[in-house]
Protein backbone atom coordinates (compact mmCIF):
# COMPACT_ATOMS: atom_id res chain seq x y z
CA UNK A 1 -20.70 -2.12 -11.03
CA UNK A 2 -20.59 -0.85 -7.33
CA UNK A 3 -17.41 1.42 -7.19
CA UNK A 4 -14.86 0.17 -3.94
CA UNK A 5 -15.58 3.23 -2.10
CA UNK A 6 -19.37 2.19 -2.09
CA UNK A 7 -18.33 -1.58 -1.06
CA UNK A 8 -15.62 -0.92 1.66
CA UNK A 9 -17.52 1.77 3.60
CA UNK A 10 -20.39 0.32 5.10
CA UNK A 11 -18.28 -2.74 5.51
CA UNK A 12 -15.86 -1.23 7.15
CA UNK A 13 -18.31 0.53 9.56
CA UNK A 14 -19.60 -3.24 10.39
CA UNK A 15 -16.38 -4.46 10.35
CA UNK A 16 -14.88 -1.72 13.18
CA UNK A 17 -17.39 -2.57 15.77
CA UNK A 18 -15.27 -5.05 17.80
CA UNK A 19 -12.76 -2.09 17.96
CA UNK A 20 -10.55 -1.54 21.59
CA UNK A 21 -8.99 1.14 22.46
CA UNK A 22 -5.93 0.37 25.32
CA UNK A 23 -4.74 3.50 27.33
CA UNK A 24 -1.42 2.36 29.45
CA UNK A 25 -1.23 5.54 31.15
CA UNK A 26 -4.14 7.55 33.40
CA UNK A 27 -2.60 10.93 31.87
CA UNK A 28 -3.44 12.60 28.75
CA UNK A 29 -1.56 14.99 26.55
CA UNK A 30 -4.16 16.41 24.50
CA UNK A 31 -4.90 13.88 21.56
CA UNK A 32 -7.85 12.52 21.12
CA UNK A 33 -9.18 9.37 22.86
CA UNK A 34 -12.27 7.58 22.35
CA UNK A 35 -13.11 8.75 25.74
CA UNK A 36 -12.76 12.55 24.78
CA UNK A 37 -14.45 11.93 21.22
CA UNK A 38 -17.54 10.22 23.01
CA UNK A 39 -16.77 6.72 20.99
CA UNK A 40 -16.03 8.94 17.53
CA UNK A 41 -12.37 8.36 16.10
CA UNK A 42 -11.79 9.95 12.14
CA UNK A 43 -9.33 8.36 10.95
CA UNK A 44 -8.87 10.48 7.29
CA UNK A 45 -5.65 9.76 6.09
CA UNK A 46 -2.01 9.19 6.63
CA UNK A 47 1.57 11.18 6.98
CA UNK A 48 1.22 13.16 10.17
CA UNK A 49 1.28 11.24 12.74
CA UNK A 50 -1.82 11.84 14.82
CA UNK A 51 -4.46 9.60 15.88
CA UNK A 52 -6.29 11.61 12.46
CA UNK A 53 -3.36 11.17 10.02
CA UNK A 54 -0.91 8.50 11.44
CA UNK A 55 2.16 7.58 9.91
CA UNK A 56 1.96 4.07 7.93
CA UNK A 57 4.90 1.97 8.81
CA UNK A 58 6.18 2.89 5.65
CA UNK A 59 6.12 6.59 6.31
CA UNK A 60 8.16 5.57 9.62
CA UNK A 61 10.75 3.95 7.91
CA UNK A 62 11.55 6.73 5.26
CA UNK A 63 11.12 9.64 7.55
CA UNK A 64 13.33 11.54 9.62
CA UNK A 65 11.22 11.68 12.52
CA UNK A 66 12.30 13.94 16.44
CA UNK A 67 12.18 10.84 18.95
CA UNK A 68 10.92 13.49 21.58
CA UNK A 69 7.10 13.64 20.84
CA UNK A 70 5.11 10.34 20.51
CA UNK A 71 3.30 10.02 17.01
CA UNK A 72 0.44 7.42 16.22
CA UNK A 73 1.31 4.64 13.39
CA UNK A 74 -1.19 2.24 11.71
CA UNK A 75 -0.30 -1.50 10.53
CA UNK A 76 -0.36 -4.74 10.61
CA UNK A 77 0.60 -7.16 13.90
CA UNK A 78 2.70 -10.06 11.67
CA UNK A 79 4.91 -10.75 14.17
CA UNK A 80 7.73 -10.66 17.51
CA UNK A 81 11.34 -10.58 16.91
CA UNK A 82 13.52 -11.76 20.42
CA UNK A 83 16.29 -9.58 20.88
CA UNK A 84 17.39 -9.30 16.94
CA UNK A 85 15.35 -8.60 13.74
CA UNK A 86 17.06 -11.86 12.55
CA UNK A 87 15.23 -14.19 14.98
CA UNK A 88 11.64 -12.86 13.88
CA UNK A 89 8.87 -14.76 14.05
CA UNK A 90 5.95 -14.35 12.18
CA UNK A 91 3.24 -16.82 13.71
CA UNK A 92 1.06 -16.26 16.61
CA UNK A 93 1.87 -18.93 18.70
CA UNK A 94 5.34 -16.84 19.18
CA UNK A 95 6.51 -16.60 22.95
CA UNK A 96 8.06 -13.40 22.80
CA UNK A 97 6.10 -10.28 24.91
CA UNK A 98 8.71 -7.72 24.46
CA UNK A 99 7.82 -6.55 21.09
CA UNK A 100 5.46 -6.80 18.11
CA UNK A 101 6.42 -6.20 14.22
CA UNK A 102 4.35 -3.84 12.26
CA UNK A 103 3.92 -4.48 8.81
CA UNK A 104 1.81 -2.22 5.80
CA UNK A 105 0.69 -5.41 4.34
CA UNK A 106 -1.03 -8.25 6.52
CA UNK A 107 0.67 -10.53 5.18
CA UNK A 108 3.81 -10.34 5.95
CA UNK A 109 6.46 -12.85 6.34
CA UNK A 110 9.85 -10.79 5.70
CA UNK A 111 11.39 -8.19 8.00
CA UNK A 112 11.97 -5.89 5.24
CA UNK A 113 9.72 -3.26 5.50
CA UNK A 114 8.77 -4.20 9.31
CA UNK A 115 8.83 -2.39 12.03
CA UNK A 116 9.81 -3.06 15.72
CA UNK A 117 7.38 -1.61 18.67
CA UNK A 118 8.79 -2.08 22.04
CA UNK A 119 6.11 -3.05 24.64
CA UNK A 120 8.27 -2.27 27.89
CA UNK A 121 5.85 -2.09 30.62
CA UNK A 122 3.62 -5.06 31.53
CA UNK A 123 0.63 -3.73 30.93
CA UNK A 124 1.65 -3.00 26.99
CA UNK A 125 2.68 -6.33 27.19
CA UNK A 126 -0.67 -7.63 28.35
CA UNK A 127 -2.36 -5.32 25.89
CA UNK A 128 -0.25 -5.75 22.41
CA UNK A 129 2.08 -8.73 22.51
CA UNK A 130 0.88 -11.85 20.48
CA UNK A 131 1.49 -14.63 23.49
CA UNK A 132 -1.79 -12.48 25.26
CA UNK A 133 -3.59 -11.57 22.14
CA UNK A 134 -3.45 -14.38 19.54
CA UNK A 135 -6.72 -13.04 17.84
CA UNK A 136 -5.01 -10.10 17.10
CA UNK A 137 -2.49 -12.14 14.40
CA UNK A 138 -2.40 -9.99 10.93
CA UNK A 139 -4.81 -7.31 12.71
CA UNK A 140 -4.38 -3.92 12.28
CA UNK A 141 -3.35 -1.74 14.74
CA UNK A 142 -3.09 2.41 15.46
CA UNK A 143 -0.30 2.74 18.10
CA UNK A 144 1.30 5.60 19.93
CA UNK A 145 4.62 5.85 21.38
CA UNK A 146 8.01 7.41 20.44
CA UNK A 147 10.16 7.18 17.13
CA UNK A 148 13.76 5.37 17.97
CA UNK A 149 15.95 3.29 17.02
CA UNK A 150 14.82 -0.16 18.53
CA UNK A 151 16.44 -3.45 17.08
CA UNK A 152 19.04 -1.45 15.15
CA UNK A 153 16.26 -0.12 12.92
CA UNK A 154 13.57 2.61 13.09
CA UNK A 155 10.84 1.61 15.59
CA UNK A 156 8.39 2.85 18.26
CA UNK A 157 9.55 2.91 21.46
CA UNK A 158 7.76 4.14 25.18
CA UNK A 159 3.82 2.77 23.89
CA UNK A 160 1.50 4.90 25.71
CA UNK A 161 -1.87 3.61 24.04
CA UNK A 162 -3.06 1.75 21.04
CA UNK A 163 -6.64 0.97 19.35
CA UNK A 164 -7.34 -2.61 17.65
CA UNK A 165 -8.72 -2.34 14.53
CA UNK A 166 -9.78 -5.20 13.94
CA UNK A 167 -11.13 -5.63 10.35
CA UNK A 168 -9.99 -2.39 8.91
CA UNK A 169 -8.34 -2.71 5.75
CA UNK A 170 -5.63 -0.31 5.18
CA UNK A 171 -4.11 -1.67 1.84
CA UNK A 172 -7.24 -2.00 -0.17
CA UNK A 173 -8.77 1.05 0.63
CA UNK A 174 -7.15 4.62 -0.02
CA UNK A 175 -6.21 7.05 3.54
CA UNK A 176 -8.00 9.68 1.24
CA UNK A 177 -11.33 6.74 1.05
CA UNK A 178 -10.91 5.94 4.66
CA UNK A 179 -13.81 8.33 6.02
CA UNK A 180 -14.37 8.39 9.86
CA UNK A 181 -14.71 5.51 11.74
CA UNK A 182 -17.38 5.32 14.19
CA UNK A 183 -16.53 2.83 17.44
């Protein structure tokens, strides 16, 4: 019998071709881009919030985290909440564009264990929210922006760039088993 390891990894690698990276600003600040990696991202793990290690939402939520420097989190887009936690939607159809929901497990229907990411500027909006990017429902998503409070909970606030995932599996497979991903 094939171990998961041995399944997941060359699936994964075919899975992570339709992968897009979204920059919303021209500057950088020394992490590393798909531009700067020549198309080569290694993801390896989780807990310290780089684009290497990012924090799961669940790390997010337990941590105390400094809301000056921007960190990179990994999850799930489940959902948009309009202007309280308590009016979340998890569909895609949802009109909101002012936020997303992250979740750790795809699929999500709860708030517990969500978290909110702002999209403030219109060009976050046009790049994460689920009214522009439908095909994105219960996809996973490495985001960077800055640790706050945002819907009177922990949250990411001030997105500055993001990478679609799309078909990478972060709750079957191990951060330890997640290897490098090649876009």
């Amino acid at each position: 019998m094939l171990s998961l390891r041995k399944i997941n990894m060359p699936l994964l690698a075919l899975l992570l071709a339709a992968c897009q990276q979204i920059s919303l600003t021209d500057e950088t600040d020394g992490s590393p881009t798909l531009d700067e990696t020549e198309g080569f991202v290694s993801v390896v793990g989780t807990g310290l919030g780089s684009i290497r290690c990012p924090y799961t939402v669940t790390d997010l939520c337990e941590a105390s985290l400094p809301s000056d420097d921007p960190v990179w989190v990994i999850g799930y887009v489940v959902g948009t909440a309009r202007q309280a936690m308590s009016n979340a939607v998890f569909t895609p159809d949802a009109e909101n564009q002012t936020n997303i929901l992250l979740s750790p497990d795809s699929l999500c229907t709860s708030t517990n264990g969500c978290i909110p990411v702002e999209l403030q500027s219109a060009r976050a909006r046009t790049s994460f929210s689920l009214p522009t990017n439908t095909e994105h429902f219960r996809k996973c998503l490495l985001i960077k922006g800055l640790p706050s409070v945002y819907l009177n909970r922990k949250g990411l606030r001030g997105v500055s760039t993001g990478l679609w995932l799309d078909g990478f599996d972060i709750s079957s497979v191990a951060p330890q088993n997640w290897g490098s991903i090649e876009i």
